[in-house]
PDB file of N, CA and C in Angstrom:
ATOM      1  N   UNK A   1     -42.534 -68.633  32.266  1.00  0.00           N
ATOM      2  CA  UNK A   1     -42.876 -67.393  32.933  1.00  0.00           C
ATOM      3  C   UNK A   1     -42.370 -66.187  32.145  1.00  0.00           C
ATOM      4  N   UNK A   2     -41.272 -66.286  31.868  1.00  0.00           N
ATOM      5  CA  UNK A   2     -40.484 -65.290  30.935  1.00  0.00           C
ATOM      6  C   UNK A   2     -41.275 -64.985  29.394  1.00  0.00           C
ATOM      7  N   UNK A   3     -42.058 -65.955  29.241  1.00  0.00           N
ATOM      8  CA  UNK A   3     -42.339 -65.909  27.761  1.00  0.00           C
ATOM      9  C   UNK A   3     -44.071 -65.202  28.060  1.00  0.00           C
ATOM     10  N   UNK A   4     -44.467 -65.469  28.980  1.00  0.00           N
ATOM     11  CA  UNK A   4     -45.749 -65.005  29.581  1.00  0.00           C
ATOM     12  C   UNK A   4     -45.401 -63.104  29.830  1.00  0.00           C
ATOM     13  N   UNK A   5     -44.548 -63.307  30.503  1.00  0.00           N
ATOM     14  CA  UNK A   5     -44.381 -61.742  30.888  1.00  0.00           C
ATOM     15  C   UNK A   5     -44.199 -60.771  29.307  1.00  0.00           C
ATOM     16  N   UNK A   6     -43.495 -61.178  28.759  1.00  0.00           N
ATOM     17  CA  UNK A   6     -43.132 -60.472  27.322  1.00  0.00           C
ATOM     18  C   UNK A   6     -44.447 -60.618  27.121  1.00  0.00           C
ATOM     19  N   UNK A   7     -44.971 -61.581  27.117  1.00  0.00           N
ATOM     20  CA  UNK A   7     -46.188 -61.533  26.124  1.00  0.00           C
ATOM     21  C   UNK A   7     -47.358 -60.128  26.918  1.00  0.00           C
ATOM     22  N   UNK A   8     -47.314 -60.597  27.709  1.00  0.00           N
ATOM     23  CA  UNK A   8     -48.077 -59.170  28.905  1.00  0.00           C
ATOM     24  C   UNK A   8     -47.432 -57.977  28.835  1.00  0.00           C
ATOM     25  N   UNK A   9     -46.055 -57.767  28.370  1.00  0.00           N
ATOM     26  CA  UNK A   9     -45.775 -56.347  28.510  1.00  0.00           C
ATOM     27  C   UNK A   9     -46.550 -55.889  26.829  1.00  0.00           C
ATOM     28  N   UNK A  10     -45.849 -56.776  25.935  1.00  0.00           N
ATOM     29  CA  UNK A  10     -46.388 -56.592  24.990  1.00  0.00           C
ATOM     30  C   UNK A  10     -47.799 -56.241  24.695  1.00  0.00           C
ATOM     31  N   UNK A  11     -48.772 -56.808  25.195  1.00  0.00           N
ATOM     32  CA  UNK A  11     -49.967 -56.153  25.154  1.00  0.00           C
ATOM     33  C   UNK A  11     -50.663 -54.684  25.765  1.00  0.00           C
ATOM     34  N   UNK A  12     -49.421 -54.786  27.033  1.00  0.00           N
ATOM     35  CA  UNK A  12     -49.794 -53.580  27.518  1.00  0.00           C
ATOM     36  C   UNK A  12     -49.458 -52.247  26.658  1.00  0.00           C
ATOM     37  N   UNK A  13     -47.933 -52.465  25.874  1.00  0.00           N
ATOM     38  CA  UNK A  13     -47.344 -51.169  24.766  1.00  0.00           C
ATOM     39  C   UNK A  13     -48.188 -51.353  23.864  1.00  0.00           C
ATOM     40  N   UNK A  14     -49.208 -52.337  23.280  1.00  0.00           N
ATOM     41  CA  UNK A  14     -50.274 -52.317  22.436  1.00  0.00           C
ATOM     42  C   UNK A  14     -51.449 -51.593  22.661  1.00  0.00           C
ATOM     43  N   UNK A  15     -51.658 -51.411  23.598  1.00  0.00           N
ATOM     44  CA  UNK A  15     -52.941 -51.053  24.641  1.00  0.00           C
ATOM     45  C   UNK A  15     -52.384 -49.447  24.642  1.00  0.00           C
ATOM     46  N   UNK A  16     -51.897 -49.081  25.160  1.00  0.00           N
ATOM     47  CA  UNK A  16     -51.070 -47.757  25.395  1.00  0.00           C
ATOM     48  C   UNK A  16     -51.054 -46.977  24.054  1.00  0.00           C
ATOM     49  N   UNK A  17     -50.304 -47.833  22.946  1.00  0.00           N
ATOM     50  CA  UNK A  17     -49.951 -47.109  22.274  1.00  0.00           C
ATOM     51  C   UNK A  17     -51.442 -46.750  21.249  1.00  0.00           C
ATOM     52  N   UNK A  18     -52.528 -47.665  21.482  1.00  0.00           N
ATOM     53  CA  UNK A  18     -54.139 -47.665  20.792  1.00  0.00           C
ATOM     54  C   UNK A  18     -54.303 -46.518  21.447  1.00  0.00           C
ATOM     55  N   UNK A  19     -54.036 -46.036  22.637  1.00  0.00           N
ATOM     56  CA  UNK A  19     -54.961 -45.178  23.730  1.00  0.00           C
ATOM     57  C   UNK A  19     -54.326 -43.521  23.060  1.00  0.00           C
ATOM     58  N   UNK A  20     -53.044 -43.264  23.269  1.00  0.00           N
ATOM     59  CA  UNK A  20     -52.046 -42.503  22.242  1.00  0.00           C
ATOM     60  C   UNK A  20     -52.854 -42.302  20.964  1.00  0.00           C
ATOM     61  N   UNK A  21     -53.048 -43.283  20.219  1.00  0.00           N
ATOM     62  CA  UNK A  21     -53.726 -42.766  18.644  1.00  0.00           C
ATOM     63  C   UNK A  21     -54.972 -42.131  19.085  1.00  0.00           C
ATOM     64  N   UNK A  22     -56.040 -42.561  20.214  1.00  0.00           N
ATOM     65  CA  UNK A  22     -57.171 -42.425  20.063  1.00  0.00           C
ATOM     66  C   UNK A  22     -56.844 -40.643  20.327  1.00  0.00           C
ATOM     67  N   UNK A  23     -55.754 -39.977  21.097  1.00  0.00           N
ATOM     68  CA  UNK A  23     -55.958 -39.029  21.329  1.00  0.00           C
ATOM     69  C   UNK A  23     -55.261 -38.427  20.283  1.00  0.00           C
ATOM     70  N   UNK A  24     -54.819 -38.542  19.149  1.00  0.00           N
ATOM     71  CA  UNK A  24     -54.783 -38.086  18.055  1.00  0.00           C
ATOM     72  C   UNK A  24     -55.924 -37.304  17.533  1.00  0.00           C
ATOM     73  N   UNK A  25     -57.093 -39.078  17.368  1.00  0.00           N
ATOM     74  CA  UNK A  25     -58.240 -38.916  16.711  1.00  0.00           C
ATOM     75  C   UNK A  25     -59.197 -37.460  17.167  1.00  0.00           C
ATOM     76  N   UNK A  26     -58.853 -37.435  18.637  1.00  0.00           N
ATOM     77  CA  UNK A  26     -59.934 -36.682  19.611  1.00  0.00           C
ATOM     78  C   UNK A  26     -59.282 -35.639  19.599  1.00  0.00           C
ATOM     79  N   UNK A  27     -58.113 -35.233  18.780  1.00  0.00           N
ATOM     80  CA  UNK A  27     -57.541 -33.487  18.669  1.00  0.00           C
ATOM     81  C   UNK A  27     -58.059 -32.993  17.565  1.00  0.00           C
ATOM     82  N   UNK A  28     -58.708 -34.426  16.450  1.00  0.00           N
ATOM     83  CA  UNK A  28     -58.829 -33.674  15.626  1.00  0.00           C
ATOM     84  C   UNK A  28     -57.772 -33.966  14.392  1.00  0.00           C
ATOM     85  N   UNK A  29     -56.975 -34.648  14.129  1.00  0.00           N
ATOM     86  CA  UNK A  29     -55.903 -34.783  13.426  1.00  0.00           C
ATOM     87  C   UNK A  29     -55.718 -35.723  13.147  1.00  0.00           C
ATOM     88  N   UNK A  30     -56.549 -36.429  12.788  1.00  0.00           N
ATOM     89  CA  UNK A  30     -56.361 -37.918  12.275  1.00  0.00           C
ATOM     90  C   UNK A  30     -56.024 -38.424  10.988  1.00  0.00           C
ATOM     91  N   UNK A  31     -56.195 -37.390  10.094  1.00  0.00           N
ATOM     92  CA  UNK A  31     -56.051 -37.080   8.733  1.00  0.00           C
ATOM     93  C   UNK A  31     -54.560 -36.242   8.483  1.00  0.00           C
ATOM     94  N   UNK A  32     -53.678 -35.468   9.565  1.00  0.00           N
ATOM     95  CA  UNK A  32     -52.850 -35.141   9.085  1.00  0.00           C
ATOM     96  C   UNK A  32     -51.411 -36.046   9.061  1.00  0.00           C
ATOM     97  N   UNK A  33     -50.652 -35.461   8.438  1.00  0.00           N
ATOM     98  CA  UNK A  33     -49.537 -36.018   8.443  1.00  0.00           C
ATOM     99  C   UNK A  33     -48.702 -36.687   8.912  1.00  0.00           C
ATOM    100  N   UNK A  34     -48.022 -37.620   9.190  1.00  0.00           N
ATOM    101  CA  UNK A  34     -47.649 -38.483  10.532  1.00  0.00           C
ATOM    102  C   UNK A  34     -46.481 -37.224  11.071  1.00  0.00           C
ATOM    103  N   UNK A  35     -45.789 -36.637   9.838  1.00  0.00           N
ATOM    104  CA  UNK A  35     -44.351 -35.793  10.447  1.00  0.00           C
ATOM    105  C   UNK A  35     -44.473 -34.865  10.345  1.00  0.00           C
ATOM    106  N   UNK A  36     -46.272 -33.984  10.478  1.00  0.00           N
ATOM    107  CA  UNK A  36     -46.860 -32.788  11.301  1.00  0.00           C
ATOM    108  C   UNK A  36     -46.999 -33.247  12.373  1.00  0.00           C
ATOM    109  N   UNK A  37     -47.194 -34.270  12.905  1.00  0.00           N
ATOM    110  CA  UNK A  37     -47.975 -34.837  14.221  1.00  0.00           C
ATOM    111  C   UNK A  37     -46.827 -35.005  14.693  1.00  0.00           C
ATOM    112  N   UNK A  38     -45.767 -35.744  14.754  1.00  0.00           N
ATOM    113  CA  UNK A  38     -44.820 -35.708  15.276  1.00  0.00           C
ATOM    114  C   UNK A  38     -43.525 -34.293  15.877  1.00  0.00           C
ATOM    115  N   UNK A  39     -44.214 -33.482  14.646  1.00  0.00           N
ATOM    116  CA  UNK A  39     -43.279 -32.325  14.726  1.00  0.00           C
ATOM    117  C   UNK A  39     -44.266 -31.593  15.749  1.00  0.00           C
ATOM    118  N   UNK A  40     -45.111 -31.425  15.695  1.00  0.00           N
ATOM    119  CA  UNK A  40     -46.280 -31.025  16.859  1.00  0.00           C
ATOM    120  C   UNK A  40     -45.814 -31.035  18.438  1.00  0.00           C
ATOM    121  N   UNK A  41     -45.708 -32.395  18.161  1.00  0.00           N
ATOM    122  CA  UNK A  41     -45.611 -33.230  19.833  1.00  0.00           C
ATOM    123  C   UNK A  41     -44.276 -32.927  20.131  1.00  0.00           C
ATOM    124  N   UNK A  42     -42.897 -32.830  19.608  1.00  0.00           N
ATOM    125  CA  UNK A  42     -41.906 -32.478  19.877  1.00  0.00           C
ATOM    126  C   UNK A  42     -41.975 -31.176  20.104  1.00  0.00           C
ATOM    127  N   UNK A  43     -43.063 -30.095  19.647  1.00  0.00           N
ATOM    128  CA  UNK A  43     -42.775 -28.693  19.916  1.00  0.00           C
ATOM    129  C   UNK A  43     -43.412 -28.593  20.913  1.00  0.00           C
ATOM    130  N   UNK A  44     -44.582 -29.180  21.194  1.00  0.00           N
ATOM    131  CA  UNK A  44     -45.453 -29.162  22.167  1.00  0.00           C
ATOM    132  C   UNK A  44     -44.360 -29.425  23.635  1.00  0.00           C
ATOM    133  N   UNK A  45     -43.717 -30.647  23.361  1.00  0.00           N
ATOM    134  CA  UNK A  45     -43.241 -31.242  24.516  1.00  0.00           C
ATOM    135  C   UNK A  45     -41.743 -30.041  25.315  1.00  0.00           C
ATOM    136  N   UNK A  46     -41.609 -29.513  24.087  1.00  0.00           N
ATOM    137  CA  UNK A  46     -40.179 -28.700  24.791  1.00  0.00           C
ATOM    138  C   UNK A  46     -40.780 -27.564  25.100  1.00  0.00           C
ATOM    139  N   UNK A  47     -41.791 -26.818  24.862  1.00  0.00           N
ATOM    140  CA  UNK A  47     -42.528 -25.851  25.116  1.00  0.00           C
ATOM    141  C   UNK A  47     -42.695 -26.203  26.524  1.00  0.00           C
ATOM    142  N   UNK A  48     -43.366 -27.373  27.018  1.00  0.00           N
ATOM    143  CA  UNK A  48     -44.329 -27.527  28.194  1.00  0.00           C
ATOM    144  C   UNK A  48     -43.003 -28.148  29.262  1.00  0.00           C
ATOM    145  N   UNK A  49     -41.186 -28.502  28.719  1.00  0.00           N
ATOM    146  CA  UNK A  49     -40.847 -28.781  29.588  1.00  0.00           C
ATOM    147  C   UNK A  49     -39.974 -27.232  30.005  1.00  0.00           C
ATOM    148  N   UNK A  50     -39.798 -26.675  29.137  1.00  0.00           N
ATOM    149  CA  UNK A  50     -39.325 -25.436  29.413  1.00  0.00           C
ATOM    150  C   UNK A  50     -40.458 -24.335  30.352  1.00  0.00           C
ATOM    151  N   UNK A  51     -41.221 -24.373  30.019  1.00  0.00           N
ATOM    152  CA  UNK A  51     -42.026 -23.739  30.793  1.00  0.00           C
ATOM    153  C   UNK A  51     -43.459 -24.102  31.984  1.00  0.00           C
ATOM    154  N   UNK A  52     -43.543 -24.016  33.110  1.00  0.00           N
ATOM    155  CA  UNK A  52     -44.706 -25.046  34.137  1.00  0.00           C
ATOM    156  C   UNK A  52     -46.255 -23.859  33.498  1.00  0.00           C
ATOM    157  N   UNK A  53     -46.009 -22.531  33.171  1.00  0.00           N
ATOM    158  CA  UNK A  53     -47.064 -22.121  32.926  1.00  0.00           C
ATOM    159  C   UNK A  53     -47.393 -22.677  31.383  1.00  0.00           C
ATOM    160  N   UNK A  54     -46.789 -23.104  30.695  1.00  0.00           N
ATOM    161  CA  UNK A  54     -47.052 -23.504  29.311  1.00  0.00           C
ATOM    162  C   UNK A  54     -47.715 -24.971  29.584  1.00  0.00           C
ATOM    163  N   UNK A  55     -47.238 -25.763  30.295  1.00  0.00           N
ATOM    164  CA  UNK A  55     -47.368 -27.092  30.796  1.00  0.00           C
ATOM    165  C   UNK A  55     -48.203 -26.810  31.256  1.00  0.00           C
ATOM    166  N   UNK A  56     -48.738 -26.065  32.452  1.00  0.00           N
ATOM    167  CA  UNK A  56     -50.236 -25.929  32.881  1.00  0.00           C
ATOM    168  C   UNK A  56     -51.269 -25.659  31.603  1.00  0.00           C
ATOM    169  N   UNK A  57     -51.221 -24.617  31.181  1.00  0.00           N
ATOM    170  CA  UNK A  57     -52.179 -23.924  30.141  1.00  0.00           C
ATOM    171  C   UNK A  57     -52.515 -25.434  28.973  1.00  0.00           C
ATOM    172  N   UNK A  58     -51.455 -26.322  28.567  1.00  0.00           N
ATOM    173  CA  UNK A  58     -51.659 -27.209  27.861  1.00  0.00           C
ATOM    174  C   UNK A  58     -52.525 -28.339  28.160  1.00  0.00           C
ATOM    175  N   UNK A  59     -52.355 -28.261  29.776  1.00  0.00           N
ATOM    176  CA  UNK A  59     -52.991 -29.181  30.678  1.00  0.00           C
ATOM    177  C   UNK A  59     -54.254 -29.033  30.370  1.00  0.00           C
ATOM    178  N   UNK A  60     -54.778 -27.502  31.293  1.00  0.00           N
ATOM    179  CA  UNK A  60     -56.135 -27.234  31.377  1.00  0.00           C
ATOM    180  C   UNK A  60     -56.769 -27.507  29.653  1.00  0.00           C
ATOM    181  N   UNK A  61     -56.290 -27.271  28.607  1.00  0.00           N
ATOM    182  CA  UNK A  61     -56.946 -27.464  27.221  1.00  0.00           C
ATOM    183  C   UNK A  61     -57.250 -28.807  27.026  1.00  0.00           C
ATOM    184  N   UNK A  62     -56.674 -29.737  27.293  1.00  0.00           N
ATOM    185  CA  UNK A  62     -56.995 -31.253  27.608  1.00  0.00           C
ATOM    186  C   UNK A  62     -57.723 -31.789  28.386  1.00  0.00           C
ATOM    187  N   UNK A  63     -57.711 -31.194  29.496  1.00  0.00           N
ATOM    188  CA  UNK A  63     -58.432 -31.546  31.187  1.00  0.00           C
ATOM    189  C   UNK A  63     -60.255 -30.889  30.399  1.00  0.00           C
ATOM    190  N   UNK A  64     -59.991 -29.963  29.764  1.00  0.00           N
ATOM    191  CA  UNK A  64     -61.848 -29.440  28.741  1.00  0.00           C
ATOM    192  C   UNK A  64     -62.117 -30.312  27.724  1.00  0.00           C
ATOM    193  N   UNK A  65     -61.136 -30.575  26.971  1.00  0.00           N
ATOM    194  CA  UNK A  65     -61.150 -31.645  26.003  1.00  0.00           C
ATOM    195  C   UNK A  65     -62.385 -32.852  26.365  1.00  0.00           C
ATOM    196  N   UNK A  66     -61.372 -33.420  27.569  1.00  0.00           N
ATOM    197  CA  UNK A  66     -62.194 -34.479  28.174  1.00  0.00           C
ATOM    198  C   UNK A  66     -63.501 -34.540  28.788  1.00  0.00           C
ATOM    199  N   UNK A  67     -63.748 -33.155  29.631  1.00  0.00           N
ATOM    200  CA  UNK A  67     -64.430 -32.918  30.452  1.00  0.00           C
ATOM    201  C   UNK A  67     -65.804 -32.513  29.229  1.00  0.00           C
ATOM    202  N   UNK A  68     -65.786 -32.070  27.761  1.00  0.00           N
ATOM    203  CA  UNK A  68     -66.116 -31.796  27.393  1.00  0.00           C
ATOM    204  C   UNK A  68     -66.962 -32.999  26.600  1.00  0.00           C
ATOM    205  N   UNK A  69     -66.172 -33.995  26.539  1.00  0.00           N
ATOM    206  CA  UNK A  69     -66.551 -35.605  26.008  1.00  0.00           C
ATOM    207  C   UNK A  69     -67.497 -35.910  27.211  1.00  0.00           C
ATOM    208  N   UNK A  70     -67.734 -35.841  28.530  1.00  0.00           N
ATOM    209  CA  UNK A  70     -68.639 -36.401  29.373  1.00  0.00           C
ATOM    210  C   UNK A  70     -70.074 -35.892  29.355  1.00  0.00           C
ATOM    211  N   UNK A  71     -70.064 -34.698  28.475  1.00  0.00           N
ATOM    212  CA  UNK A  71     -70.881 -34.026  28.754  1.00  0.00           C
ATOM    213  C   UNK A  71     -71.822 -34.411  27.779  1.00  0.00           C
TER     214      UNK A  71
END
């Protein structure tokens, strides 16, 4: 059972972390740097926890992103 479950979490941080790149691909940045992308997401992330209007505004640009893929 134990060896089943690892094996299931494991696929799931596989799964997750595919879903993560794809939204790389879909910003647009698939070609840059791994430690622009990273430095990105760390600025991004203290920006949006320091601030709920920054965190919103980041939101809504994503929430079009997507909404923009259905279309």
């Amino acid at each position: 059972m134990d060896r089943s479950r690892r094996s299931d979490d494991r696929k799931k941080d596989t799964r997750e972390k595919i879903a993560l790149g794809g939204l790389i691909v879909k910003a647009g940045l698939r070609y840059e740097k791994r430690a622009l992308l990273l430095g990105m997401l760390i600025d991004a992330g203290e920006r949006a926890r320091a601030s709920e209007a920054e965190r919103e505004r980041l939101a809504a640009i994503g929430t079009k992103a997507f909404s923009d893929e259905r279309e």
